[in-house]
Structure formats: structure tokens, C-alpha cells
N, C-alpha and C. Protein backbone atom coordinates (compact mmCIF):
# COMPACT_ATOMS: atom_id res chain seq x y z
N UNK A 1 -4.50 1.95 -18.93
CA UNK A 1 -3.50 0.92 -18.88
C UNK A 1 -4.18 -0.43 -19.11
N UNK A 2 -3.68 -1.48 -19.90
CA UNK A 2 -3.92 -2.47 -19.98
C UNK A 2 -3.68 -3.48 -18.80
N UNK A 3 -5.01 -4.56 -19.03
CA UNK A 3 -4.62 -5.72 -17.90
C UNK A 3 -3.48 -6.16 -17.94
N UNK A 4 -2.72 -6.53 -17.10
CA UNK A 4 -1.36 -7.49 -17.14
C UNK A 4 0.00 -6.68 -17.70
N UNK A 5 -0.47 -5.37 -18.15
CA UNK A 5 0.89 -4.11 -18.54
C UNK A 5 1.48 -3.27 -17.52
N UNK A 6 2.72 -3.45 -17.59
CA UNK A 6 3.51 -2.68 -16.76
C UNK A 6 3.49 -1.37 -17.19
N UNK A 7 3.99 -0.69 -16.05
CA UNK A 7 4.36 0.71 -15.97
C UNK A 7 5.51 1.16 -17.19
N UNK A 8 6.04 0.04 -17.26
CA UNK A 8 7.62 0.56 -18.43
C UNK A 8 6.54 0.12 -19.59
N UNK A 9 5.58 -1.12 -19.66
CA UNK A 9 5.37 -0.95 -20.73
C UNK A 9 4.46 -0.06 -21.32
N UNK A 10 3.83 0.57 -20.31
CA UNK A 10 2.72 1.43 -20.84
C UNK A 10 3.76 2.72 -21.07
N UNK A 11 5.03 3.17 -20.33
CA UNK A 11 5.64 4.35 -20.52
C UNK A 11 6.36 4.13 -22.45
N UNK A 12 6.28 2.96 -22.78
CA UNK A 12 7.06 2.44 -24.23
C UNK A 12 6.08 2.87 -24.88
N UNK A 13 4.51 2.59 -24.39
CA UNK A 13 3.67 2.47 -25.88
C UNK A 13 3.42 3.58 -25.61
N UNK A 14 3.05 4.65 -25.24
CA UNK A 14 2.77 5.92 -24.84
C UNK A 14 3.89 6.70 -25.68
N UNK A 15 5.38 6.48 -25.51
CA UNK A 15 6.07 7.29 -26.13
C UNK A 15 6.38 6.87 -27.60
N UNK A 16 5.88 5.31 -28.00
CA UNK A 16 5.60 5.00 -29.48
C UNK A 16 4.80 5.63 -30.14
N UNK A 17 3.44 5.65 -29.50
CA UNK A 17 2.36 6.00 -30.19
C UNK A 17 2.59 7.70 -29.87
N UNK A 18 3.15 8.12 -29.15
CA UNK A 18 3.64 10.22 -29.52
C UNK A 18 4.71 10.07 -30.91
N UNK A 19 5.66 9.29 -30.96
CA UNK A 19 6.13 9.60 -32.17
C UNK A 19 6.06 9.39 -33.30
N UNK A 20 4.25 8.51 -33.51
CA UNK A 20 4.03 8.23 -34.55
C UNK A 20 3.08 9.40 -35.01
N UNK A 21 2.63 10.34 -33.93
CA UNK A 21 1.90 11.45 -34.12
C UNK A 21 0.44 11.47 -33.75
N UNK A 22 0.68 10.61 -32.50
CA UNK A 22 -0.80 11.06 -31.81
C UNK A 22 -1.06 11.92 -31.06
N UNK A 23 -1.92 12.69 -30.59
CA UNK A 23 -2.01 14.25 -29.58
C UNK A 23 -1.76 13.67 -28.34
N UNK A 24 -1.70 14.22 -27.38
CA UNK A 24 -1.59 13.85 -26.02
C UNK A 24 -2.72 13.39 -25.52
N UNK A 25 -4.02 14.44 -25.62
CA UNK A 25 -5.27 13.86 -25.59
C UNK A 25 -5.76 12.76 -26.42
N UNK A 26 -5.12 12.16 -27.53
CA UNK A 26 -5.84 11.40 -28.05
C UNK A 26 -4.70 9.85 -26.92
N UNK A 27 -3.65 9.85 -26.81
CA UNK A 27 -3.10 9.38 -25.84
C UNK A 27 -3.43 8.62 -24.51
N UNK A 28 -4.31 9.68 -23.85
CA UNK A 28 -5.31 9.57 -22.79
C UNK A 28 -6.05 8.91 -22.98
N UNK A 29 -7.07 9.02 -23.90
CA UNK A 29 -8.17 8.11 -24.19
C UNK A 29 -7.65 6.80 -24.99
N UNK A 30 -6.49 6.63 -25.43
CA UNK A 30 -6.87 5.41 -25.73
C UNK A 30 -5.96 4.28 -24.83
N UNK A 31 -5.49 4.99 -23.84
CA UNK A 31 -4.57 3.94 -22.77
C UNK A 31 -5.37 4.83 -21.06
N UNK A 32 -6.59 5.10 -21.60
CA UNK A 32 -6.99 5.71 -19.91
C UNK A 32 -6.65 5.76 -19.03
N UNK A 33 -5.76 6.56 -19.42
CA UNK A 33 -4.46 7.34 -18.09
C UNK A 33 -4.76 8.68 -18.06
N UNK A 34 -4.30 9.47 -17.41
CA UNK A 34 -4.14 10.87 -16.82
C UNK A 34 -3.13 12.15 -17.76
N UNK A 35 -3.49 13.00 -18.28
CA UNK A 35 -2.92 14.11 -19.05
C UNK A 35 -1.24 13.69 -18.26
N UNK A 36 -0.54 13.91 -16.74
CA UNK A 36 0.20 13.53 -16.11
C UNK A 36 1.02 12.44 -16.41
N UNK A 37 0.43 11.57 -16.23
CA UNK A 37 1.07 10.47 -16.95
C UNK A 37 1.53 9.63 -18.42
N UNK A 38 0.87 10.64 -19.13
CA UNK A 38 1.43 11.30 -20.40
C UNK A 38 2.65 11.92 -20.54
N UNK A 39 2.27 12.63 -19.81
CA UNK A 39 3.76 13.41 -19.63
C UNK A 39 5.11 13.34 -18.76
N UNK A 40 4.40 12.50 -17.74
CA UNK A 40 5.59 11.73 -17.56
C UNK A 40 6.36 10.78 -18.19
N UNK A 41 5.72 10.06 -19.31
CA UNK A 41 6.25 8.75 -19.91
C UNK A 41 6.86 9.74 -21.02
N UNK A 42 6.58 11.06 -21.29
CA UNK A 42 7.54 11.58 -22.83
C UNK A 42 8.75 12.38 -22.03
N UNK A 43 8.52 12.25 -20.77
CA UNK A 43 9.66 13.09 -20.27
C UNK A 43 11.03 12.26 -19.45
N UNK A 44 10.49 10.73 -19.47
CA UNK A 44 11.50 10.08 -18.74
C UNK A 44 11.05 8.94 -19.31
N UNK A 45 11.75 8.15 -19.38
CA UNK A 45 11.82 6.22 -19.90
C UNK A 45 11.48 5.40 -18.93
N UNK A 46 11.86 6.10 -17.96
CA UNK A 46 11.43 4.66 -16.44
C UNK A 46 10.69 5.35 -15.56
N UNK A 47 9.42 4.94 -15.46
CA UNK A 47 8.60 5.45 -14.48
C UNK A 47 9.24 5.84 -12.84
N UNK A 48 8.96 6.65 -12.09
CA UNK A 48 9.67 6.86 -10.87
C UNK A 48 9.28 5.75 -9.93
N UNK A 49 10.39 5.39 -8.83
CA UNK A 49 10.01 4.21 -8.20
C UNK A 49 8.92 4.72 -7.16
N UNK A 50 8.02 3.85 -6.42
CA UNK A 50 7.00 4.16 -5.55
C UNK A 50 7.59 4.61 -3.97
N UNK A 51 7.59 5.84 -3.56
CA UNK A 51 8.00 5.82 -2.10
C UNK A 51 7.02 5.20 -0.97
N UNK A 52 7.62 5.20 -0.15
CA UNK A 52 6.31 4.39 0.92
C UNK A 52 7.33 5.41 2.26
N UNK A 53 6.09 5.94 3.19
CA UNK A 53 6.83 6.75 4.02
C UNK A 53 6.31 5.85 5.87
N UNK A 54 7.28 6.04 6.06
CA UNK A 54 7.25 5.34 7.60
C UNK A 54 5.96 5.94 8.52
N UNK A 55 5.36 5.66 9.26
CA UNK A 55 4.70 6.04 10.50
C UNK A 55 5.28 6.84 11.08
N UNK A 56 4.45 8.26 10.95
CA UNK A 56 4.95 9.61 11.85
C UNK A 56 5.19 9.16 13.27
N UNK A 57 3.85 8.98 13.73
CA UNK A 57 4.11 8.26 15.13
C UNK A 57 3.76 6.94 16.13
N UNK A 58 3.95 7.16 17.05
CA UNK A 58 3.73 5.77 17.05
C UNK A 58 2.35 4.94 17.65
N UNK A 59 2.26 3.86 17.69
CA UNK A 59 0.80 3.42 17.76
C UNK A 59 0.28 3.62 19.42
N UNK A 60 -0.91 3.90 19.23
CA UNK A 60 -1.55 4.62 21.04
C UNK A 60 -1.62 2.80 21.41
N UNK A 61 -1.68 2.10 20.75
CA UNK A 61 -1.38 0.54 21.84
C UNK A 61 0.40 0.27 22.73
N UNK A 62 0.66 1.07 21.71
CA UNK A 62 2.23 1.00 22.40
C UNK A 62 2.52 1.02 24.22
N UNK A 63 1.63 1.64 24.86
CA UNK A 63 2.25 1.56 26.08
C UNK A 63 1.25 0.01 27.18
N UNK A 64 0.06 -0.42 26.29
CA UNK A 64 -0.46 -1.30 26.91
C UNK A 64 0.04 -2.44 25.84
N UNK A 65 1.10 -2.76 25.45
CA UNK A 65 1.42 -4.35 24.94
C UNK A 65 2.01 -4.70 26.37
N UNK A 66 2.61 -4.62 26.73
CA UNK A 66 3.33 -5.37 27.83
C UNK A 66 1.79 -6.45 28.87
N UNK A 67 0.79 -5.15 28.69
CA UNK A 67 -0.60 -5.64 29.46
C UNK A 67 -1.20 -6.55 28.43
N UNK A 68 -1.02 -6.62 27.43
CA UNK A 68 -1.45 -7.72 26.85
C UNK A 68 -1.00 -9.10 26.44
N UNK A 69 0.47 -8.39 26.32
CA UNK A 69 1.23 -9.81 26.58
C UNK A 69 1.17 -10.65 27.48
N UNK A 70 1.06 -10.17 28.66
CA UNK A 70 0.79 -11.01 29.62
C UNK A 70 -0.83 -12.15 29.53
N UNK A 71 -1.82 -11.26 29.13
CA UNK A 71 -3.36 -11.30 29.63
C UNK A 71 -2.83 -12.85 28.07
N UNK A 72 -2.62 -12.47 27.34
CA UNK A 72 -2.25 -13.42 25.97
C UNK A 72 -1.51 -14.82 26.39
N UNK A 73 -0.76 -14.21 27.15
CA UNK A 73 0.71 -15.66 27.68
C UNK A 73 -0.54 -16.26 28.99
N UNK A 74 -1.31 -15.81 29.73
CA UNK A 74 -2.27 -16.51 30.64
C UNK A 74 -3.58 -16.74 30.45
N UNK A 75 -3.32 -16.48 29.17
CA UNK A 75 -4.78 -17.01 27.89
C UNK A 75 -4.18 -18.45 27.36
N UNK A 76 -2.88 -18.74 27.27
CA UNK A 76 -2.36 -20.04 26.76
C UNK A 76 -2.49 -21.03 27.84
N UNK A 77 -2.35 -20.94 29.03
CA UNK A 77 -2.44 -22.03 30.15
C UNK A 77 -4.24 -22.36 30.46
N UNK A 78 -4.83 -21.34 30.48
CA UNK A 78 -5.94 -20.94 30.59
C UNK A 78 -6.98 -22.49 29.83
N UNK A 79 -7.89 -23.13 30.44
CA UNK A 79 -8.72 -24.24 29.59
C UNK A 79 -9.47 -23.27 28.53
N UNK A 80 -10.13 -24.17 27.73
CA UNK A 80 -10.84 -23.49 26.20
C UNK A 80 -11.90 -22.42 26.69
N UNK A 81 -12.94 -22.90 27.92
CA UNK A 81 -13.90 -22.22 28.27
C UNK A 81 -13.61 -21.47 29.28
N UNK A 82 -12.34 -21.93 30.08
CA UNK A 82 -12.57 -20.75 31.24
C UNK A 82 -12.40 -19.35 31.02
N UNK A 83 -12.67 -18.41 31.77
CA UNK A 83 -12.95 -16.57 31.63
C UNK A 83 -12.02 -16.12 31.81
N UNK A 84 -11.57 -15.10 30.93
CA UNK A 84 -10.23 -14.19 31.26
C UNK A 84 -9.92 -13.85 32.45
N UNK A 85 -8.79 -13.92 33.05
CA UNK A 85 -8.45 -13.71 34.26
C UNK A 85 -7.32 -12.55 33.89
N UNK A 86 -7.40 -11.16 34.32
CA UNK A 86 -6.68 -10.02 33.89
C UNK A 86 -5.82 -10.23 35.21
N UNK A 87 -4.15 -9.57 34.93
CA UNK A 87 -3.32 -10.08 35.89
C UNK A 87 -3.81 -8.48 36.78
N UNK A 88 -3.47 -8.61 37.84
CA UNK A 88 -3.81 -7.65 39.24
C UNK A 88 -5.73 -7.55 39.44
N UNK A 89 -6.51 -8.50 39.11
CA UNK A 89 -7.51 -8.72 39.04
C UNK A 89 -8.14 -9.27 40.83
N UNK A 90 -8.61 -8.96 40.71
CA UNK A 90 -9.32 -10.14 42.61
C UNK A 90 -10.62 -10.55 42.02
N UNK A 91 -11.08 -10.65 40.95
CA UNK A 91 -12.23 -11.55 41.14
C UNK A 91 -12.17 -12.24 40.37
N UNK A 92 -12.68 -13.86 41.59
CA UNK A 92 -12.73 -15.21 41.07
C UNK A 92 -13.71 -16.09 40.88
């Protein structure tokens, strides 16, 4: 694929240059793409859109935000140098 070429446009020149009678392999090498993606661009006009799949589960910080929100919200009152003070803490 060329710098700055889209997906439709590489699927255009791909199916130009098959019907002017280039091999598939010769195809490949001269737009260094994948046998696949060859054949996807002679088999459909618009490349397929990209899926993106959600988070199976959920993040292991999930049950300590609440503990950090806090330690965060008494990090804001807190002067520049003084030491974290964790809430249910006794030492001062």
C-alpha cells in the first residue's frame, strides 16, 4: 500500500490493474499486500469496516477505585511535600 492511500483506493487500483491483466502474484508485489487482500479487493468494492470488540471483563482495579478516589481527593488538600496519608491509616 502506498503512503497516504486508502483502503478504497488501494481496493480500485488492485481491481484496475486485475483487469488490465496482471496475475495476482504479480499484484502482491507491486502494492505489498497479502495474497488475501487481493482477493478481497476482486471480490468486493468496499473494504469491510474494522470491528473493535468490547472488554470481556472487567478491570481487577475495579473494586479498589472507590480507595483511590478518596487517597486522590486527600492528595488535593494535602501541601506539595507532605506524605500520603491513606484514609483508616494511624500513623502520623
Amino acid at each position: 500500500m502506498l503512503p497516504g492511500q486508502s483502503k478504497v483506493e488501494l481496493y480500485a487500483a488492485l481491481r484496475r490493474d486485475s483487469r488490465d491483466g496482471m496475475s495476482n502474484r504479480a499484484l502482491q508485489c507491486k502494492y505489498g499486500v497479502p495474497w488475501s487482500t487481493v482477493n478481497k479487493a476482486l471480490t468486493s468494492a468496499w473494504p469491510q469496516p474494522r470491528t473493535t470488540t468490547a472488554s470481556a471483563r472487567p478491570s481487577k482495579l475495579d473494586p479498589f477505585t472507590p480507595l483511590i478516589d478518596e487517597i486522590l481527593l486527600i492528595d488535593l488538600d494535602a501541601t506539595r511535600k507532605q506524605p500520603h496519608r491513606h484514609p483508616g491509616s494511624t500513623a502520623v
